[in-house]
PDB file of N, CA and C in Angstrom:
ATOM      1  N   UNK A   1       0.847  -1.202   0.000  1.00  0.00           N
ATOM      2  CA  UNK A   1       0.000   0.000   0.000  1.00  0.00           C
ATOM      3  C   UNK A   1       0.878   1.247   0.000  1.00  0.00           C
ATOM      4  N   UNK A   2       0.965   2.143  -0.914  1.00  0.00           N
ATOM      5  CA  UNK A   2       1.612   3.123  -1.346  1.00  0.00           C
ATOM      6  C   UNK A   2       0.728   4.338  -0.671  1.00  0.00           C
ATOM      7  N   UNK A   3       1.317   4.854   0.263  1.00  0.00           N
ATOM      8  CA  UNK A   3       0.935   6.333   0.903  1.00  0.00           C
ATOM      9  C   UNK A   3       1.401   7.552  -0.305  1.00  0.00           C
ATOM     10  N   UNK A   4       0.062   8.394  -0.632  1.00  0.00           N
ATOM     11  CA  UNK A   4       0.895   9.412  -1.078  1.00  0.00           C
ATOM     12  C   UNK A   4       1.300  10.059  -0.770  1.00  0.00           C
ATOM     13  N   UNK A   5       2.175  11.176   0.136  1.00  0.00           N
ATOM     14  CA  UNK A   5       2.661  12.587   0.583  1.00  0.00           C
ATOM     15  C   UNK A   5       1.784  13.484  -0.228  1.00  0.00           C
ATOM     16  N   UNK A   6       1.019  14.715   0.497  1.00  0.00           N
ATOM     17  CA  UNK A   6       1.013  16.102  -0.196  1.00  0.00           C
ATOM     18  C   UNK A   6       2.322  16.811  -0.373  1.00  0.00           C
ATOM     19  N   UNK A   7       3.416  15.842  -0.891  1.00  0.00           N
ATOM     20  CA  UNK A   7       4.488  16.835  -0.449  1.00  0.00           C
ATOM     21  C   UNK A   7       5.116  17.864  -2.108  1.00  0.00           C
ATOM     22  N   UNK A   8       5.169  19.310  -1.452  1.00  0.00           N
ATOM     23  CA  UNK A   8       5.128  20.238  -2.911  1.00  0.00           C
ATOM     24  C   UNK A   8       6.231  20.043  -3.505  1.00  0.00           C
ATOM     25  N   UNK A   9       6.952  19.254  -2.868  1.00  0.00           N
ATOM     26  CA  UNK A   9       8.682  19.669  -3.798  1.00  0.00           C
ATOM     27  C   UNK A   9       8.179  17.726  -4.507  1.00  0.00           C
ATOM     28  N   UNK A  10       7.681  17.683  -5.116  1.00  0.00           N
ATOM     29  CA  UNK A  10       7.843  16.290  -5.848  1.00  0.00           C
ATOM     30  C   UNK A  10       8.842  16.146  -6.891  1.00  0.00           C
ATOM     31  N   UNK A  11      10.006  15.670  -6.701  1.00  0.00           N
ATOM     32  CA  UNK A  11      10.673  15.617  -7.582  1.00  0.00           C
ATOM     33  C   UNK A  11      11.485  14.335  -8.090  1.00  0.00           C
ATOM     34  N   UNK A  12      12.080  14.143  -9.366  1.00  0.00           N
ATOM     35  CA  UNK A  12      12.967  13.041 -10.001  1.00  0.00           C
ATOM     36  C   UNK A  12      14.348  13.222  -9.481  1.00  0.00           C
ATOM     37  N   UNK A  13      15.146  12.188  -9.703  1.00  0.00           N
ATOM     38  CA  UNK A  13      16.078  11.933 -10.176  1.00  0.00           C
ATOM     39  C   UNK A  13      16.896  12.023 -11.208  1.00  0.00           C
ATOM     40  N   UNK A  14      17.622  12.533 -11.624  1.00  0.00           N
ATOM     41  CA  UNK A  14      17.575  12.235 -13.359  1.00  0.00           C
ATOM     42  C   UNK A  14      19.453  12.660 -13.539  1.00  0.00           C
ATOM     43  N   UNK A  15      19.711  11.679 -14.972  1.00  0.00           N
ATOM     44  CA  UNK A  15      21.262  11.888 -14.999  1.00  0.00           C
ATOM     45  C   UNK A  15      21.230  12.045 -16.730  1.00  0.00           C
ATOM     46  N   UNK A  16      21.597  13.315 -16.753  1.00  0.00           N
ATOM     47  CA  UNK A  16      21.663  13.656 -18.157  1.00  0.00           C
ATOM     48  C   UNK A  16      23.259  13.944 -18.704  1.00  0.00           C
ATOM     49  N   UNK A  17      23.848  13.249 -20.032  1.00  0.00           N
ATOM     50  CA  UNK A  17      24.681  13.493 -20.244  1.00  0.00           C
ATOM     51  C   UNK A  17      24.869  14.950 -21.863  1.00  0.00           C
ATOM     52  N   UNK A  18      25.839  15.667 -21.261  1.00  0.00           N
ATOM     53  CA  UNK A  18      25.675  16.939 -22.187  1.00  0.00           C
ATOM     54  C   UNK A  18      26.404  16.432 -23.743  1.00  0.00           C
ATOM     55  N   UNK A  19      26.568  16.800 -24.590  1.00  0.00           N
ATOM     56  CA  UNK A  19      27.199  16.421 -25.544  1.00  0.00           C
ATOM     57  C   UNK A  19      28.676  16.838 -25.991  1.00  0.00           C
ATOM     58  N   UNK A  20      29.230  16.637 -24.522  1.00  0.00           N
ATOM     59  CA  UNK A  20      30.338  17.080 -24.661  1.00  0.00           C
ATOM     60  C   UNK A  20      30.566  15.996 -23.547  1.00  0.00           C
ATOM     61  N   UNK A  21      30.123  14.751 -23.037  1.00  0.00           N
ATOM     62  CA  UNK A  21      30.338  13.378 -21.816  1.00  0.00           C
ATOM     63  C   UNK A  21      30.291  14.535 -21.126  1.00  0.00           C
ATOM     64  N   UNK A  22      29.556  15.374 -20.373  1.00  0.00           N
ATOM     65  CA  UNK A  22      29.788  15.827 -18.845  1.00  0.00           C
ATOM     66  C   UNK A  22      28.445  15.535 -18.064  1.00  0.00           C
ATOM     67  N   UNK A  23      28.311  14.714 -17.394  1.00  0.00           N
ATOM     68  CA  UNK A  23      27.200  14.562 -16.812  1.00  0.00           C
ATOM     69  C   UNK A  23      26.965  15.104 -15.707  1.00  0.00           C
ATOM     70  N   UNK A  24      25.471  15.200 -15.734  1.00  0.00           N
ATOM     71  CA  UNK A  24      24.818  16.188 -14.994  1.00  0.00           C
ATOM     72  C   UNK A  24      23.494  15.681 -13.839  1.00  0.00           C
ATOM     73  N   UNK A  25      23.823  15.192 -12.545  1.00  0.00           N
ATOM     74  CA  UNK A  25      22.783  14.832 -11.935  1.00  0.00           C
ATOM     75  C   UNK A  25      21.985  15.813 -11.261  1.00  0.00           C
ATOM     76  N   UNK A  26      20.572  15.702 -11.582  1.00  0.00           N
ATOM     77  CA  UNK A  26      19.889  16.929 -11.894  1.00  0.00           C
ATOM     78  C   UNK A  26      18.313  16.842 -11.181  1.00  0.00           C
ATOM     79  N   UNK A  27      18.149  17.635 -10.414  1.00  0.00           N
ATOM     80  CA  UNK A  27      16.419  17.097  -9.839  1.00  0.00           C
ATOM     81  C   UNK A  27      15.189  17.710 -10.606  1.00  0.00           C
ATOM     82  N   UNK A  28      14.449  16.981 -11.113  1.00  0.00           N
ATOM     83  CA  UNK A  28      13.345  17.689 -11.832  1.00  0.00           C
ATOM     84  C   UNK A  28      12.051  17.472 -11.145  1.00  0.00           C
ATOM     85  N   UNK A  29      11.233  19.025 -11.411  1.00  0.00           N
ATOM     86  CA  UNK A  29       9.925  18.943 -10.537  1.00  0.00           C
ATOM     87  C   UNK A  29       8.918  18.041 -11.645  1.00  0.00           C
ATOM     88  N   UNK A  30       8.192  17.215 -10.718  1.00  0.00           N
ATOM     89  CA  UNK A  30       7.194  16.693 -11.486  1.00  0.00           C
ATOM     90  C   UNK A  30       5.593  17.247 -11.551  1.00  0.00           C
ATOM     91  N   UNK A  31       5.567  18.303 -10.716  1.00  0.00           N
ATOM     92  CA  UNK A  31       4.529  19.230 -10.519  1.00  0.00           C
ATOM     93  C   UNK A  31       4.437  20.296 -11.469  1.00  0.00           C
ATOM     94  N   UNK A  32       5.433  20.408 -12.323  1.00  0.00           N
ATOM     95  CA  UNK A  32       5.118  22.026 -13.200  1.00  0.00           C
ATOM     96  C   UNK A  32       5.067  21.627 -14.632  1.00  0.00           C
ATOM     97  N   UNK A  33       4.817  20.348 -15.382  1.00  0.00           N
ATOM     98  CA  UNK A  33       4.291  20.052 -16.046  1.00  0.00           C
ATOM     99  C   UNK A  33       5.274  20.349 -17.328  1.00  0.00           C
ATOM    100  N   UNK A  34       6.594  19.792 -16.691  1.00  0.00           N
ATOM    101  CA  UNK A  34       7.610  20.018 -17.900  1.00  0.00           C
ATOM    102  C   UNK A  34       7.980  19.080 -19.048  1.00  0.00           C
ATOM    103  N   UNK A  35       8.731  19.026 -19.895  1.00  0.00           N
ATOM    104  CA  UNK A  35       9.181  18.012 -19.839  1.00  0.00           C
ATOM    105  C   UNK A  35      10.772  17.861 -20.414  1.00  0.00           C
ATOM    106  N   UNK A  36      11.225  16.947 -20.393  1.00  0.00           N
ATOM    107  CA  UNK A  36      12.629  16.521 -20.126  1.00  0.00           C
ATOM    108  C   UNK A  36      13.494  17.840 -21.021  1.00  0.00           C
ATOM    109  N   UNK A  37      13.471  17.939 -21.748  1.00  0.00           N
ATOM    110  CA  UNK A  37      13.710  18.948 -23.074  1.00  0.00           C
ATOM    111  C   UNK A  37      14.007  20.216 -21.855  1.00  0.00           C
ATOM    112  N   UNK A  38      12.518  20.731 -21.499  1.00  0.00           N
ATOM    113  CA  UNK A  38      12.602  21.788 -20.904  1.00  0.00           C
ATOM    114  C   UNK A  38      13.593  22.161 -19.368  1.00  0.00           C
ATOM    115  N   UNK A  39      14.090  20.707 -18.762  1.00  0.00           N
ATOM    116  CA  UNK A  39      14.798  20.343 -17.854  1.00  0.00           C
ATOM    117  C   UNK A  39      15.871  20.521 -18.443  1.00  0.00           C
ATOM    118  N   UNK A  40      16.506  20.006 -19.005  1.00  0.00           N
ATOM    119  CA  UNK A  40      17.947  20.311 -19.900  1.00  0.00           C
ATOM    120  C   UNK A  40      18.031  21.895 -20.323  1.00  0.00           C
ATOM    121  N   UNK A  41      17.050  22.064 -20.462  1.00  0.00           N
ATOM    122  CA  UNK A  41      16.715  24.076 -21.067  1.00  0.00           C
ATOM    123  C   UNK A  41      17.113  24.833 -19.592  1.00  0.00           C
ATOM    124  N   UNK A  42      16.476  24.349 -18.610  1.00  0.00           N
ATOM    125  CA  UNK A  42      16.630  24.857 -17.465  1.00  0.00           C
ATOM    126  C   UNK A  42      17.785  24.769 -17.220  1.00  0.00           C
ATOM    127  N   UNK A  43      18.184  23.721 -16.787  1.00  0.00           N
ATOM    128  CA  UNK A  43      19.637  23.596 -16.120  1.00  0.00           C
ATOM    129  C   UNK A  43      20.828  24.000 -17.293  1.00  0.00           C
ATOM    130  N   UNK A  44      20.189  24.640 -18.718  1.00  0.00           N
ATOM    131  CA  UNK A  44      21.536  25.098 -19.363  1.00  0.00           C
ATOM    132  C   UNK A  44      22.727  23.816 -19.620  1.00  0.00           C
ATOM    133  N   UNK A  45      22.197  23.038 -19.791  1.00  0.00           N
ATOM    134  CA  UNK A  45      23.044  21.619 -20.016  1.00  0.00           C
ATOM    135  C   UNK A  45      23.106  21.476 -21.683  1.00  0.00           C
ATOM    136  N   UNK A  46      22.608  22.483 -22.750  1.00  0.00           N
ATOM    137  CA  UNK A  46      22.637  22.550 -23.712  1.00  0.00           C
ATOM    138  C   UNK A  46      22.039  24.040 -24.145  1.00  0.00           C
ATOM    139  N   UNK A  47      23.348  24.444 -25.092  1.00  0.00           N
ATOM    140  CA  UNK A  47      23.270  25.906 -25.369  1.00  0.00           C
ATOM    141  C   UNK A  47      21.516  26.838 -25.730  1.00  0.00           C
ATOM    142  N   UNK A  48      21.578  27.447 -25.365  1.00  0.00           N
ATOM    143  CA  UNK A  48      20.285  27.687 -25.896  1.00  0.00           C
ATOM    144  C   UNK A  48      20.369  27.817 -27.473  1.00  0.00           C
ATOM    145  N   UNK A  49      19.658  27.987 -28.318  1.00  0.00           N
ATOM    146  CA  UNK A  49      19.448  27.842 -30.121  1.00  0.00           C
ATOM    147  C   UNK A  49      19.892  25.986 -30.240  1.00  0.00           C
ATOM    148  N   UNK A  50      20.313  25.528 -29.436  1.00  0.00           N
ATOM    149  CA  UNK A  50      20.837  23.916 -29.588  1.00  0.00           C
ATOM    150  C   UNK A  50      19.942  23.171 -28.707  1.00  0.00           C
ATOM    151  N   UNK A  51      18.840  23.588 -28.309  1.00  0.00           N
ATOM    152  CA  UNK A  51      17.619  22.853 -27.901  1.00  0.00           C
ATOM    153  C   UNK A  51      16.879  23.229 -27.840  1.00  0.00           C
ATOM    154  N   UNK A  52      15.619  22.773 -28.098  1.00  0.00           N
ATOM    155  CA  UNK A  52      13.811  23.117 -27.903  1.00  0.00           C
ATOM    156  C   UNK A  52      13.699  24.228 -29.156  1.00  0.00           C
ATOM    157  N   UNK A  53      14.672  24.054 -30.441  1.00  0.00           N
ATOM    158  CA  UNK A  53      14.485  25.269 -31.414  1.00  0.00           C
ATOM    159  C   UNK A  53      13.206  24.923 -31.343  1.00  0.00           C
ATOM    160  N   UNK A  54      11.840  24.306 -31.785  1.00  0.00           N
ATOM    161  CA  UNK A  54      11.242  24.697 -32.140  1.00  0.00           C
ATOM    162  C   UNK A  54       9.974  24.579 -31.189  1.00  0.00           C
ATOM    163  N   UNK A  55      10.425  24.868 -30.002  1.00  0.00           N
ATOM    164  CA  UNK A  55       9.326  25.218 -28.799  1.00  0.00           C
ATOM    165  C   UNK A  55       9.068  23.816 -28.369  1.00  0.00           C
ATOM    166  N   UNK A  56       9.484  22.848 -28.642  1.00  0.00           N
ATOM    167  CA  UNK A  56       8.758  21.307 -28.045  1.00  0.00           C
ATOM    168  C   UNK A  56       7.570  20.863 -29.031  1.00  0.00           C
ATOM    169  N   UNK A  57       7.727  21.192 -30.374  1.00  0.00           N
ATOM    170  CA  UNK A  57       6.574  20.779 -31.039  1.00  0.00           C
ATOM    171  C   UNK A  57       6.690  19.428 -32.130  1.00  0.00           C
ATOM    172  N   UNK A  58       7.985  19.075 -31.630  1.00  0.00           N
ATOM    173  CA  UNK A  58       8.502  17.333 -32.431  1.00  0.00           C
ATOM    174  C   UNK A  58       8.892  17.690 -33.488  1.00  0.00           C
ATOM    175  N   UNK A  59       9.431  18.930 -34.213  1.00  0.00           N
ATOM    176  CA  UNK A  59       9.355  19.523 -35.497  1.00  0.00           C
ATOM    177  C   UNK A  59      11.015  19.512 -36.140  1.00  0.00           C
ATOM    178  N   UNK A  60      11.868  19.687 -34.887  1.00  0.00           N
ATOM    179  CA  UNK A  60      13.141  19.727 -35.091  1.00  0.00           C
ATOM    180  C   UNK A  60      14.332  18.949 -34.549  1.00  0.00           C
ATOM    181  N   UNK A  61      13.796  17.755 -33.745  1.00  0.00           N
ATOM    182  CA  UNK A  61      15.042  17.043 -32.983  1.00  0.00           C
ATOM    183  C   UNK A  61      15.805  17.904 -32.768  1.00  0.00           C
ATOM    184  N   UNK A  62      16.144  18.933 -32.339  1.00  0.00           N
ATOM    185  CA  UNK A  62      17.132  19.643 -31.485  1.00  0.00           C
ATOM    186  C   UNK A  62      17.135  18.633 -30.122  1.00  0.00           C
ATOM    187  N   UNK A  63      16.613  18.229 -29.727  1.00  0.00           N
ATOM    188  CA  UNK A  63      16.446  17.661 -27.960  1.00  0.00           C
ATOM    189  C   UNK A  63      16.173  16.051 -28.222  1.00  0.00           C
ATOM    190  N   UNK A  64      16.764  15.492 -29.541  1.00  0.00           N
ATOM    191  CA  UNK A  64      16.992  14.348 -29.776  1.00  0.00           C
ATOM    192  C   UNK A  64      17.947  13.433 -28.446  1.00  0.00           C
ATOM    193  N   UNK A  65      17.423  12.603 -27.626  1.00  0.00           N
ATOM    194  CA  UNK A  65      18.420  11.740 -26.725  1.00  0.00           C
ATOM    195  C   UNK A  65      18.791  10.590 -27.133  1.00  0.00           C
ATOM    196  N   UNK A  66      19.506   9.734 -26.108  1.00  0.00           N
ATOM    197  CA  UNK A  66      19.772   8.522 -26.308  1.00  0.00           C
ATOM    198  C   UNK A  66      19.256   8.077 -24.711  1.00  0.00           C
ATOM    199  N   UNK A  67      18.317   6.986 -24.290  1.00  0.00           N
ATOM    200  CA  UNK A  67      17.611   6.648 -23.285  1.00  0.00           C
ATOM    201  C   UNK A  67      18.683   4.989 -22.914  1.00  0.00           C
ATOM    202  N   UNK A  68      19.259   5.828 -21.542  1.00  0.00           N
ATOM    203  CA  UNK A  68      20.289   4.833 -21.417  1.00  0.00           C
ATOM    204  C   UNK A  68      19.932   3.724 -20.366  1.00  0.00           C
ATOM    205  N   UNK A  69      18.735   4.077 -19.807  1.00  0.00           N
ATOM    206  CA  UNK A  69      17.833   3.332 -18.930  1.00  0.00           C
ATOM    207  C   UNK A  69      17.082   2.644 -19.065  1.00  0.00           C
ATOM    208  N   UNK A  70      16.297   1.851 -18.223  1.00  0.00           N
ATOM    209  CA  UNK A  70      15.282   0.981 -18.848  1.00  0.00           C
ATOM    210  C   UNK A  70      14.002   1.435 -17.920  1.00  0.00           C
ATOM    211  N   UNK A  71      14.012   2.864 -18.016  1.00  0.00           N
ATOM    212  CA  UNK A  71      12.831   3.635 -16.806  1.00  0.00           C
ATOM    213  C   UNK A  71      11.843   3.347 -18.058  1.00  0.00           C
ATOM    214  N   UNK A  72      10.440   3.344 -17.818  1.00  0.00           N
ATOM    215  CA  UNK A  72       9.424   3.039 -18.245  1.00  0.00           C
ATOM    216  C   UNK A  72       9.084   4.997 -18.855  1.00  0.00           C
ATOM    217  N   UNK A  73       8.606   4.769 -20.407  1.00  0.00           N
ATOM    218  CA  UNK A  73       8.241   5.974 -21.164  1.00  0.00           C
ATOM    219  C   UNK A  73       7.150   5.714 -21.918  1.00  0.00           C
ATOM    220  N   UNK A  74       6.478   7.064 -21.757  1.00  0.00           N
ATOM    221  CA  UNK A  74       5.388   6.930 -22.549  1.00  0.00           C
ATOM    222  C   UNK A  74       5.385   6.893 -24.495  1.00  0.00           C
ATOM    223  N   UNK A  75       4.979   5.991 -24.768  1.00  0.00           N
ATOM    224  CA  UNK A  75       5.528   5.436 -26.293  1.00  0.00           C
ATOM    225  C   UNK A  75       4.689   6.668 -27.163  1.00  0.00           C
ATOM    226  N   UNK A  76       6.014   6.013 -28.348  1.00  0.00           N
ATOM    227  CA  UNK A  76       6.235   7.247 -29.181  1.00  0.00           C
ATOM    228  C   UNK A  76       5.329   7.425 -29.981  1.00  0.00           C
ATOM    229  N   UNK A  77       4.858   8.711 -30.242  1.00  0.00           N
ATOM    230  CA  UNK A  77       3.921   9.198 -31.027  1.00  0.00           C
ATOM    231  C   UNK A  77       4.118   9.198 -32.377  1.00  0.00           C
ATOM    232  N   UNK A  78       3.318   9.212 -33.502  1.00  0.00           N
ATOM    233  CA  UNK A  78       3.107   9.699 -34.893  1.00  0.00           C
ATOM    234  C   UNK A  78       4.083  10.961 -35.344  1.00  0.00           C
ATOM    235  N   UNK A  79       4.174  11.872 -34.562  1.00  0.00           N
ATOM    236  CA  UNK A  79       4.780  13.101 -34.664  1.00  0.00           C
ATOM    237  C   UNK A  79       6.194  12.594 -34.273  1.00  0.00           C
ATOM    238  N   UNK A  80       6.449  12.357 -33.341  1.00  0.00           N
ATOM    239  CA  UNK A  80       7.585  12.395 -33.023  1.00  0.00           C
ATOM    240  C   UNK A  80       8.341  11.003 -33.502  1.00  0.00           C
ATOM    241  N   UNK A  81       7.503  10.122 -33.746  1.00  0.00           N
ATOM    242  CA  UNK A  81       8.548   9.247 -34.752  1.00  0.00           C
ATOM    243  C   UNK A  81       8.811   9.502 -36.119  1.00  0.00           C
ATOM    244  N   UNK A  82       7.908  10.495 -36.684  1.00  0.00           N
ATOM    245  CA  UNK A  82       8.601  10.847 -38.260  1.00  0.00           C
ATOM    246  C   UNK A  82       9.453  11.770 -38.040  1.00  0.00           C
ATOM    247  N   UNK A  83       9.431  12.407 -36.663  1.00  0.00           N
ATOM    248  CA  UNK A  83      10.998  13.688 -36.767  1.00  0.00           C
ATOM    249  C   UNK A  83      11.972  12.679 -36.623  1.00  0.00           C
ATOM    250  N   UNK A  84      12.170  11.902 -35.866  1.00  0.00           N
ATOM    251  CA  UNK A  84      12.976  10.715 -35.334  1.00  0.00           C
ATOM    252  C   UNK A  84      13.717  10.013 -36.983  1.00  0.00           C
ATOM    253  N   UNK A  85      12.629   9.823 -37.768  1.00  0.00           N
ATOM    254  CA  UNK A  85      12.777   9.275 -39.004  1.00  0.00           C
ATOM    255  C   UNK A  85      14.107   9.869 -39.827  1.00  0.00           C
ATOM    256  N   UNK A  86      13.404  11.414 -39.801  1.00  0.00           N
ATOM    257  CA  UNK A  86      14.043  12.547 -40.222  1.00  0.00           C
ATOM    258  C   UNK A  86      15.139  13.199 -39.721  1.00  0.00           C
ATOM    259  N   UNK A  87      15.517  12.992 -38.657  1.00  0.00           N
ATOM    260  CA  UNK A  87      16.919  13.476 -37.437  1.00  0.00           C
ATOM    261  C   UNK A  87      18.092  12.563 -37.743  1.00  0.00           C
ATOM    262  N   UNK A  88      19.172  13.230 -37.918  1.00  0.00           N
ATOM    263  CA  UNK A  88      20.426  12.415 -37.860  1.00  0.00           C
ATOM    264  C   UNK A  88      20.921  11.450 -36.704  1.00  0.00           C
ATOM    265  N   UNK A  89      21.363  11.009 -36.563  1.00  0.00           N
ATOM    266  CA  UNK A  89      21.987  10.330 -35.446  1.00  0.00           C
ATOM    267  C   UNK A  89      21.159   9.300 -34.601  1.00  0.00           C
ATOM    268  N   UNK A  90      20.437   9.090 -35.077  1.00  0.00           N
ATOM    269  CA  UNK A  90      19.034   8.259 -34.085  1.00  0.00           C
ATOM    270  C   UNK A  90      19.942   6.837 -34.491  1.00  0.00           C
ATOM    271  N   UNK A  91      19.455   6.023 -33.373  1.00  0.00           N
ATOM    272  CA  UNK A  91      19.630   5.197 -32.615  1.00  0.00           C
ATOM    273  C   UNK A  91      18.387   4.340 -32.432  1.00  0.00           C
ATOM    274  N   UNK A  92      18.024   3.356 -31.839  1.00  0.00           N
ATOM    275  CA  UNK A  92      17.171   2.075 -31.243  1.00  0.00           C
ATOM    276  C   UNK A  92      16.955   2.936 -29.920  1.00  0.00           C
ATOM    277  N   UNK A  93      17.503   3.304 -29.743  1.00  0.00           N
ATOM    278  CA  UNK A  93      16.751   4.006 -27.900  1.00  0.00           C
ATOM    279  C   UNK A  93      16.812   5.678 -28.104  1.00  0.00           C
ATOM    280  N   UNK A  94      16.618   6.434 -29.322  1.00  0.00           N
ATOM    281  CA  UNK A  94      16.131   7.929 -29.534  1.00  0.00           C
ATOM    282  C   UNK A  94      15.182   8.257 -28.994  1.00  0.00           C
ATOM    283  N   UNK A  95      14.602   8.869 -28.544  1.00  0.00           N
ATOM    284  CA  UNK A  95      13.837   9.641 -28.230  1.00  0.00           C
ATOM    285  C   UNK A  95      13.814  11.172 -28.628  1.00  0.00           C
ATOM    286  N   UNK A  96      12.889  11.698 -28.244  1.00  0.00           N
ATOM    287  CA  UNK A  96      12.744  13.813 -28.389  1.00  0.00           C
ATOM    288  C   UNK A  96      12.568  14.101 -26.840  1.00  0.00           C
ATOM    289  N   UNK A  97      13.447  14.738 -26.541  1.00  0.00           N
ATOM    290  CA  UNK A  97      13.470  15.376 -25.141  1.00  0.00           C
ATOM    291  C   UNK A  97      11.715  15.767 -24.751  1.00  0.00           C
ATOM    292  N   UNK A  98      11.141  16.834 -25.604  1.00  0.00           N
ATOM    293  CA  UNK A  98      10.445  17.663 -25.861  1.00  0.00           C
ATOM    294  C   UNK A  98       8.647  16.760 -25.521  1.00  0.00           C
ATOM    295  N   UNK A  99       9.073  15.352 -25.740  1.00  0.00           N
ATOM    296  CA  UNK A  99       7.944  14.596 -26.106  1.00  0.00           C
ATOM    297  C   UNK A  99       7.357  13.569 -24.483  1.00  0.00           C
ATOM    298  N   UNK A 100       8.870  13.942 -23.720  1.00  0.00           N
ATOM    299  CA  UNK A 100       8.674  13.112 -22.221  1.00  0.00           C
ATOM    300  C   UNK A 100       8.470  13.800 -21.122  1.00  0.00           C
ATOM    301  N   UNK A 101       6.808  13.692 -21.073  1.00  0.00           N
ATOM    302  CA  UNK A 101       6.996  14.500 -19.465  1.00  0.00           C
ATOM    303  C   UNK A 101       7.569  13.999 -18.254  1.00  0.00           C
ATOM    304  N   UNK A 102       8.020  15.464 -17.340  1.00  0.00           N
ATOM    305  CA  UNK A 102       8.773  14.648 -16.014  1.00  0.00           C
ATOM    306  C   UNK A 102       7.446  14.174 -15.072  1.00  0.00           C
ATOM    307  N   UNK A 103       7.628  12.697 -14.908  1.00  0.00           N
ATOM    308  CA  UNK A 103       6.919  12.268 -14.136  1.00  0.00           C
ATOM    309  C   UNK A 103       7.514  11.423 -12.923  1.00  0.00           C
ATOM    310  N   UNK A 104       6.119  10.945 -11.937  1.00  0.00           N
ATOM    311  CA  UNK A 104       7.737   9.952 -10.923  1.00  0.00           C
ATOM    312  C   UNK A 104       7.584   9.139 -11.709  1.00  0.00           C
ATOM    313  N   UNK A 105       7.351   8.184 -12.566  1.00  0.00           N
ATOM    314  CA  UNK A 105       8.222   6.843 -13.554  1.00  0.00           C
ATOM    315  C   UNK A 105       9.152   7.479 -13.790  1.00  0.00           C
ATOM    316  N   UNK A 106      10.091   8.928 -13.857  1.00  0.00           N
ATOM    317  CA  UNK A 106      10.878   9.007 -14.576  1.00  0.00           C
ATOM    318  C   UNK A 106      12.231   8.521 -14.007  1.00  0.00           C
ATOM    319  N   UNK A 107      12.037   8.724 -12.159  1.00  0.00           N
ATOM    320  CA  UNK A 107      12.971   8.694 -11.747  1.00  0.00           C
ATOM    321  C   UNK A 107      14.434   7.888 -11.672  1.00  0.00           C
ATOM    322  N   UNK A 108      15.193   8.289 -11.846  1.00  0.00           N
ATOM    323  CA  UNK A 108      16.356   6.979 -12.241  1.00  0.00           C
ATOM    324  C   UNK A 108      16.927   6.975 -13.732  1.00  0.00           C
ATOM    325  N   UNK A 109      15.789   7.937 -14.578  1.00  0.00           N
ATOM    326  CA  UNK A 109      16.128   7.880 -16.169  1.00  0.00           C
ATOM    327  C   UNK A 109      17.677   9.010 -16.111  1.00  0.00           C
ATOM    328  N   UNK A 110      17.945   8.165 -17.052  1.00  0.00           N
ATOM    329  CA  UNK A 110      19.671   8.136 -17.797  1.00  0.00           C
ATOM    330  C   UNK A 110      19.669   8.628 -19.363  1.00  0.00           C
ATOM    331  N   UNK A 111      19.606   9.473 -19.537  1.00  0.00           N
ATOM    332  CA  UNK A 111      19.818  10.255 -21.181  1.00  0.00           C
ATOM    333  C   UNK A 111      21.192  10.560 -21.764  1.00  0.00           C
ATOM    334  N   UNK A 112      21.472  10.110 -22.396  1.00  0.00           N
ATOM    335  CA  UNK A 112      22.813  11.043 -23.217  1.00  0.00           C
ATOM    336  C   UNK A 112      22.233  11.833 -24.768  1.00  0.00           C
ATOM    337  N   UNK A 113      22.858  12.755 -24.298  1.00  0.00           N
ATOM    338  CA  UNK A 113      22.276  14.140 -25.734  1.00  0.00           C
ATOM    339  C   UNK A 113      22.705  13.528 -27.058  1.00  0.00           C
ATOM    340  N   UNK A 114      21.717  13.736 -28.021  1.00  0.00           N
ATOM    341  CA  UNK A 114      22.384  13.441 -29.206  1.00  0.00           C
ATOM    342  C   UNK A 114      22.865  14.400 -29.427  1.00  0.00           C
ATOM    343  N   UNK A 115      24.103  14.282 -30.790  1.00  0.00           N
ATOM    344  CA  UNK A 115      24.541  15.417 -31.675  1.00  0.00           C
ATOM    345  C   UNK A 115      23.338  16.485 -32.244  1.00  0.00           C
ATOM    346  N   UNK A 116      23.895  17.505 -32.223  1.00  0.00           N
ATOM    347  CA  UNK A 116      22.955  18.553 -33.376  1.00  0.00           C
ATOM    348  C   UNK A 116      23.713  20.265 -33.989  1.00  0.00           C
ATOM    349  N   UNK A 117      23.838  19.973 -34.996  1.00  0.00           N
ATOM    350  CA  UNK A 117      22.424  19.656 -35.661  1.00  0.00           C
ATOM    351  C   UNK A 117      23.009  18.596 -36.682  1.00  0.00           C
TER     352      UNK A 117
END
């Protein structure tokens, strides 16, 4: 039986690598309705114009990852698998930053940045 806490600081875990190997262990709120993209935006772990160019709308893989975990994600959409299609560097475990909200399943997730552009 899982108690929930009202507690306001709900937050992840999360270990993001920059595209330069510098990793970054990083706490993300799961209350403000972000998602991973916008966490990396925050913490400046990728230049700004080198992520979320096109607002989080699956349009540009700028916030293309590599999912180095086996944390449970919500599967990939129509949209975001034809940018995926269309993005260089993809991989079997790509993802779009832009497309994963922070939730608690996230906690424990392991990303390394793809190249861009």
């Amino acid at each position: 039986m899982h108690s929930h806490t009202t507690d306001m600081s709900a937050e992840v875990n999360l270990k993001i690598t920059d595209r330069n190997g510098v990793l970054f262990e990083v706490e993300a709120p799961t209350d403000m309705n972000m998602s991973l993209m916008e966490v990396i935006r925050a913490y400046a772990i990728a230049e700004d114009g080198e992520i979320g160019v096109c607002g989080g709308m699956a349009m540009c893989g700028s916030c293309q990852c590599y999912i180095m975990s086996d944390t449970p994600l919500p599967e990939i959409g129509p949209e975001e698998e034809a940018m995926l299609f269309e993005t260089s560097y993809t991989k079997e475990n790509s993802r779009l930053g832009c497309q994963i909200p922070i939730t608690e399943d996230l906690e424990g997730l392991e990303v390394i940045l793809a190249p861009y552009p």
